[in-house]
PDB file of N, CA and C in Angstrom:
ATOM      1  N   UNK A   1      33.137-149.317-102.884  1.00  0.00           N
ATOM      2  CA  UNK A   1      32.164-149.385-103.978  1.00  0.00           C
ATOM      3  C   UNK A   1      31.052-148.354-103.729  1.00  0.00           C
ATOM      4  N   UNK A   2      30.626-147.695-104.478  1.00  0.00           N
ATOM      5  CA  UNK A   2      29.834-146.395-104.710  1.00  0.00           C
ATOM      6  C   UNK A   2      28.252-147.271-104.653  1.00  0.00           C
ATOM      7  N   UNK A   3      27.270-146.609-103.979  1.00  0.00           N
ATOM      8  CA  UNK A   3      25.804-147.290-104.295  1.00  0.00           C
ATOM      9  C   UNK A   3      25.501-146.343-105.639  1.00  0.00           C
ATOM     10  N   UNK A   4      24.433-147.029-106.338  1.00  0.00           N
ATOM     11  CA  UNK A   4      24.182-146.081-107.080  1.00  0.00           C
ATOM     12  C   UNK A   4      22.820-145.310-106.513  1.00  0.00           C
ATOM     13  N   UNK A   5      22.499-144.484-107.641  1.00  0.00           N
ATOM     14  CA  UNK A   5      21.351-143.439-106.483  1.00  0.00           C
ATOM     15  C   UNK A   5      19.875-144.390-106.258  1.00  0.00           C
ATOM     16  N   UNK A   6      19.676-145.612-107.268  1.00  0.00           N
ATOM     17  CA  UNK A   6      18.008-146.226-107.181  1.00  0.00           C
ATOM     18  C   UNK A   6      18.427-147.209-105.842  1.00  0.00           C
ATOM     19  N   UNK A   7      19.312-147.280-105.455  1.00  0.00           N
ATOM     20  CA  UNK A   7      19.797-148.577-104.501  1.00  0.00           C
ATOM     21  C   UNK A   7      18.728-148.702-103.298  1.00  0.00           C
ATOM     22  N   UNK A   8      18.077-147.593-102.676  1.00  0.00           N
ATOM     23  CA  UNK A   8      16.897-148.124-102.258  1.00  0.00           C
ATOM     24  C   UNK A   8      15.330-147.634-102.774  1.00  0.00           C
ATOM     25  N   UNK A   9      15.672-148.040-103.968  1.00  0.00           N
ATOM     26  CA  UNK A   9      13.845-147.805-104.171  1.00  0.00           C
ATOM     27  C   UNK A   9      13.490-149.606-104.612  1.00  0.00           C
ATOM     28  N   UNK A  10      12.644-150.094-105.274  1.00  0.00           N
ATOM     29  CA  UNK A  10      12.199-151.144-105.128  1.00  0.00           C
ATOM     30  C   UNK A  10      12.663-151.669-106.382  1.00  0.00           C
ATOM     31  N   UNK A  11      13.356-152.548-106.346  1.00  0.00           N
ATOM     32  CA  UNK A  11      13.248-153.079-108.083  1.00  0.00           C
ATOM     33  C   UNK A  11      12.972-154.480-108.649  1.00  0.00           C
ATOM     34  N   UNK A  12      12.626-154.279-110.252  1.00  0.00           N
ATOM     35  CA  UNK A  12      12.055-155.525-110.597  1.00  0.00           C
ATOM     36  C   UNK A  12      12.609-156.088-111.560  1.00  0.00           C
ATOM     37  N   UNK A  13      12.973-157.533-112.016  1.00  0.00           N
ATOM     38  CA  UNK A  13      13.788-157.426-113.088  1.00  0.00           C
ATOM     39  C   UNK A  13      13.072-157.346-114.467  1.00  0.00           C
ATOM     40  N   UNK A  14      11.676-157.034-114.830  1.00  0.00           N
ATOM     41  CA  UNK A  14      10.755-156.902-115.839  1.00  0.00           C
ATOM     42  C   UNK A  14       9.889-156.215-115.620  1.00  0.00           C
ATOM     43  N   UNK A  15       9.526-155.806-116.786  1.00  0.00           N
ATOM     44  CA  UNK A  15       8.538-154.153-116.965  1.00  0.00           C
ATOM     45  C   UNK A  15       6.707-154.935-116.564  1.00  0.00           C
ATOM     46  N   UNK A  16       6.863-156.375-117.019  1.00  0.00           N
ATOM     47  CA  UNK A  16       5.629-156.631-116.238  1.00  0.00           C
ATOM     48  C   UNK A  16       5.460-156.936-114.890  1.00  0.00           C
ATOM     49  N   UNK A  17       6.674-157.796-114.433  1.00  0.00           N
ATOM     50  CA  UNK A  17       6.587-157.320-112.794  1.00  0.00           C
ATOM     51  C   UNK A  17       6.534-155.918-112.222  1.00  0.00           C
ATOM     52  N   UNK A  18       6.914-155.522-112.279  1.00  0.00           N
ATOM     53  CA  UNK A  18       6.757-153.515-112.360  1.00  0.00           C
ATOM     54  C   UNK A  18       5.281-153.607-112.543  1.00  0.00           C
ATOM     55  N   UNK A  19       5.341-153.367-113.241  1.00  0.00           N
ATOM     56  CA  UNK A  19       3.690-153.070-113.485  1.00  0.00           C
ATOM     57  C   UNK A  19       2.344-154.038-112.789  1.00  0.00           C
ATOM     58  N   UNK A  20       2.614-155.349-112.285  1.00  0.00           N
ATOM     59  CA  UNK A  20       1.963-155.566-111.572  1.00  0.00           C
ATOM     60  C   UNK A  20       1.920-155.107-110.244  1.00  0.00           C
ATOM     61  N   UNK A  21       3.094-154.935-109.494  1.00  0.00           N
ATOM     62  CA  UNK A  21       3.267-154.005-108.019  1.00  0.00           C
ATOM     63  C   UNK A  21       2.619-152.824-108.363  1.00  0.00           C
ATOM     64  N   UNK A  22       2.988-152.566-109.343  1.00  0.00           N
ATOM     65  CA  UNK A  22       1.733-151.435-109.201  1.00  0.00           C
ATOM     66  C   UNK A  22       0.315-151.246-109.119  1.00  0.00           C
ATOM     67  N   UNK A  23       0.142-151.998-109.735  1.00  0.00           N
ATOM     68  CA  UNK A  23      -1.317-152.675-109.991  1.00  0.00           C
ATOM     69  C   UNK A  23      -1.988-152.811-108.774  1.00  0.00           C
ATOM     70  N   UNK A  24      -0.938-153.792-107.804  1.00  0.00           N
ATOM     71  CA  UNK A  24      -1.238-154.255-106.709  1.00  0.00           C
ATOM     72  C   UNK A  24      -1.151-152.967-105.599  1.00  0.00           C
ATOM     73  N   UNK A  25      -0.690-151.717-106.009  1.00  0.00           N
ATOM     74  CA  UNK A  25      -0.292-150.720-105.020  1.00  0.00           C
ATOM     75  C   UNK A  25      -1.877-149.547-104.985  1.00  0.00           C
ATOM     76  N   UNK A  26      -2.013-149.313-106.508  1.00  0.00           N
ATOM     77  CA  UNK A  26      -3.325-149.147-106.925  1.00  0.00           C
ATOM     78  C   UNK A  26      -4.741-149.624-106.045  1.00  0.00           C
ATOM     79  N   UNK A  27      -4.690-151.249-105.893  1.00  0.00           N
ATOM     80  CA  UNK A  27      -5.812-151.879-105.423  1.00  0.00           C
ATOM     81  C   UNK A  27      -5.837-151.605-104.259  1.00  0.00           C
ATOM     82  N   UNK A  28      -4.539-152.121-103.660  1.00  0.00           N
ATOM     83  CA  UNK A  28      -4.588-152.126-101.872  1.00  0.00           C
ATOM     84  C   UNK A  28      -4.308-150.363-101.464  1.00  0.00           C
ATOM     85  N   UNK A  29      -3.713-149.603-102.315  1.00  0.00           N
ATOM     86  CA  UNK A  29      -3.618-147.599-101.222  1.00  0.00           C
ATOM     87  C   UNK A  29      -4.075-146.889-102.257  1.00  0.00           C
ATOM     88  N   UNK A  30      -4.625-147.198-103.282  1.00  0.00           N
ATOM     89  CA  UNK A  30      -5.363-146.153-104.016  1.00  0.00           C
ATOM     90  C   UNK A  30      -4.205-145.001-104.462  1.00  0.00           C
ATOM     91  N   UNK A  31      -2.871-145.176-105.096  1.00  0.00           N
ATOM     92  CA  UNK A  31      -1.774-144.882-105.736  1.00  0.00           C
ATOM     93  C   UNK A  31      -1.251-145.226-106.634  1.00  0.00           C
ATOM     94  N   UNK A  32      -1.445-144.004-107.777  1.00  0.00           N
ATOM     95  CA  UNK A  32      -1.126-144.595-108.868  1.00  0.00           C
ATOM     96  C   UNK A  32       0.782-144.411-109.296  1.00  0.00           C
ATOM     97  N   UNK A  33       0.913-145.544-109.959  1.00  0.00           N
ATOM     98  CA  UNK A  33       2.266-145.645-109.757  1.00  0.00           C
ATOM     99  C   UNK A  33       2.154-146.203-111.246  1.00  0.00           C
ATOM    100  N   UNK A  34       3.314-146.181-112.084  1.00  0.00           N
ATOM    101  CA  UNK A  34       3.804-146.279-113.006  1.00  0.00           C
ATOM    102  C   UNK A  34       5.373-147.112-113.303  1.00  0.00           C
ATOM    103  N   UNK A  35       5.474-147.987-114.267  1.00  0.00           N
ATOM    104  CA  UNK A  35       7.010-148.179-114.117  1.00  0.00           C
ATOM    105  C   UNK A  35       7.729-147.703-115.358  1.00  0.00           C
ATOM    106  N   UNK A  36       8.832-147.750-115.339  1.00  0.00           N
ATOM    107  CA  UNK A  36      10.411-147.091-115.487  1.00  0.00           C
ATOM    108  C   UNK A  36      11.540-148.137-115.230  1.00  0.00           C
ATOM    109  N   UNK A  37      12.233-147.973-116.717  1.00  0.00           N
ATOM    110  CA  UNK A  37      13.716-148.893-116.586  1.00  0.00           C
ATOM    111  C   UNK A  37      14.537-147.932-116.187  1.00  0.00           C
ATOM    112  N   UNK A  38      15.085-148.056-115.212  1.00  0.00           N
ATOM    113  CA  UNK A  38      16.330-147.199-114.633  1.00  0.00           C
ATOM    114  C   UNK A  38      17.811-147.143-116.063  1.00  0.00           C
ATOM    115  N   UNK A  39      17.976-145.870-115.590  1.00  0.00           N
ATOM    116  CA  UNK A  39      19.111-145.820-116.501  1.00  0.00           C
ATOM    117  C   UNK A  39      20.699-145.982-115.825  1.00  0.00           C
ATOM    118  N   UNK A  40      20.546-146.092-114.244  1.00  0.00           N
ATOM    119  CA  UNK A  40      21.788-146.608-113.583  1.00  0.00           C
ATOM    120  C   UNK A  40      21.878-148.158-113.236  1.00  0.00           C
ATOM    121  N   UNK A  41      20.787-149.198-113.244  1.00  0.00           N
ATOM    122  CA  UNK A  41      20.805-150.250-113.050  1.00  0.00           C
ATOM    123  C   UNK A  41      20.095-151.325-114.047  1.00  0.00           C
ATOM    124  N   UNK A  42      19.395-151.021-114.751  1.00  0.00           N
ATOM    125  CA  UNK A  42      18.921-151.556-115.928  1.00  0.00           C
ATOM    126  C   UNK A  42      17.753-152.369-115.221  1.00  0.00           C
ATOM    127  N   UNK A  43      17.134-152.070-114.476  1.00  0.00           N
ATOM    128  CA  UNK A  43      16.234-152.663-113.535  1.00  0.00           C
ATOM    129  C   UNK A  43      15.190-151.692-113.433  1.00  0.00           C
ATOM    130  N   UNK A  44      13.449-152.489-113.148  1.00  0.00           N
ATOM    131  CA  UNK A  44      12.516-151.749-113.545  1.00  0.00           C
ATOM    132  C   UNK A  44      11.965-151.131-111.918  1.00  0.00           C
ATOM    133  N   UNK A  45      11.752-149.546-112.057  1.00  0.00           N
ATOM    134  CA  UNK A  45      11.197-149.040-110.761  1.00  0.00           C
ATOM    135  C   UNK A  45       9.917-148.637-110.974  1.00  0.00           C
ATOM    136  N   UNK A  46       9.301-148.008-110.240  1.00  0.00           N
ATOM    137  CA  UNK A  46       8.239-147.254-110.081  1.00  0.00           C
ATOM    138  C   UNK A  46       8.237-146.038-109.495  1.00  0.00           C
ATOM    139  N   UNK A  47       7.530-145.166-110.161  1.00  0.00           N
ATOM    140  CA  UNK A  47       7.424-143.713-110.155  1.00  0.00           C
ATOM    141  C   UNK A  47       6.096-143.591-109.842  1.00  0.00           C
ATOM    142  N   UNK A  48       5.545-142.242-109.174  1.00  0.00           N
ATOM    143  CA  UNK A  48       4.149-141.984-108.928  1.00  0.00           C
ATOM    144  C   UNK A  48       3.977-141.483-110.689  1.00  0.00           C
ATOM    145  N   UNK A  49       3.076-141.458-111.164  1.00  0.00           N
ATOM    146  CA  UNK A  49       2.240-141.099-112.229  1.00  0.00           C
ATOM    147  C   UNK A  49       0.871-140.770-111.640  1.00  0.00           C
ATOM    148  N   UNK A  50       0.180-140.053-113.218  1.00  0.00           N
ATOM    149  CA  UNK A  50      -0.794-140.415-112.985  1.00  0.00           C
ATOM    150  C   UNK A  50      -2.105-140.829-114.073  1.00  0.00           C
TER     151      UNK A  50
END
């Protein structure tokens, strides 16, 4: 079985969980991060933004 390529970044199964890790990534390292529905897993990641 093939991994696909997001297999280790972090994932969430909703765009508001996403977006709270970020939130929370924001408060505690001062990084702004953004989320994103993957188009290989249908699962929400995070990207740096800004």
């Amino acid at each position: 079985m093939t991994q696909l390529p997001c297999s280790e970044k972090l994932a969430f199964d909703t765009k508001k969980q996403a977006d709270a890790a970020a939130v929370v990534a924001e408060l505690q390292r001062n990084v702004k991060l953004k989320s994103y529905k993957c188009n290989h897993c249908s699962l929400w990641h995070l990207a740096s933004g800004s």
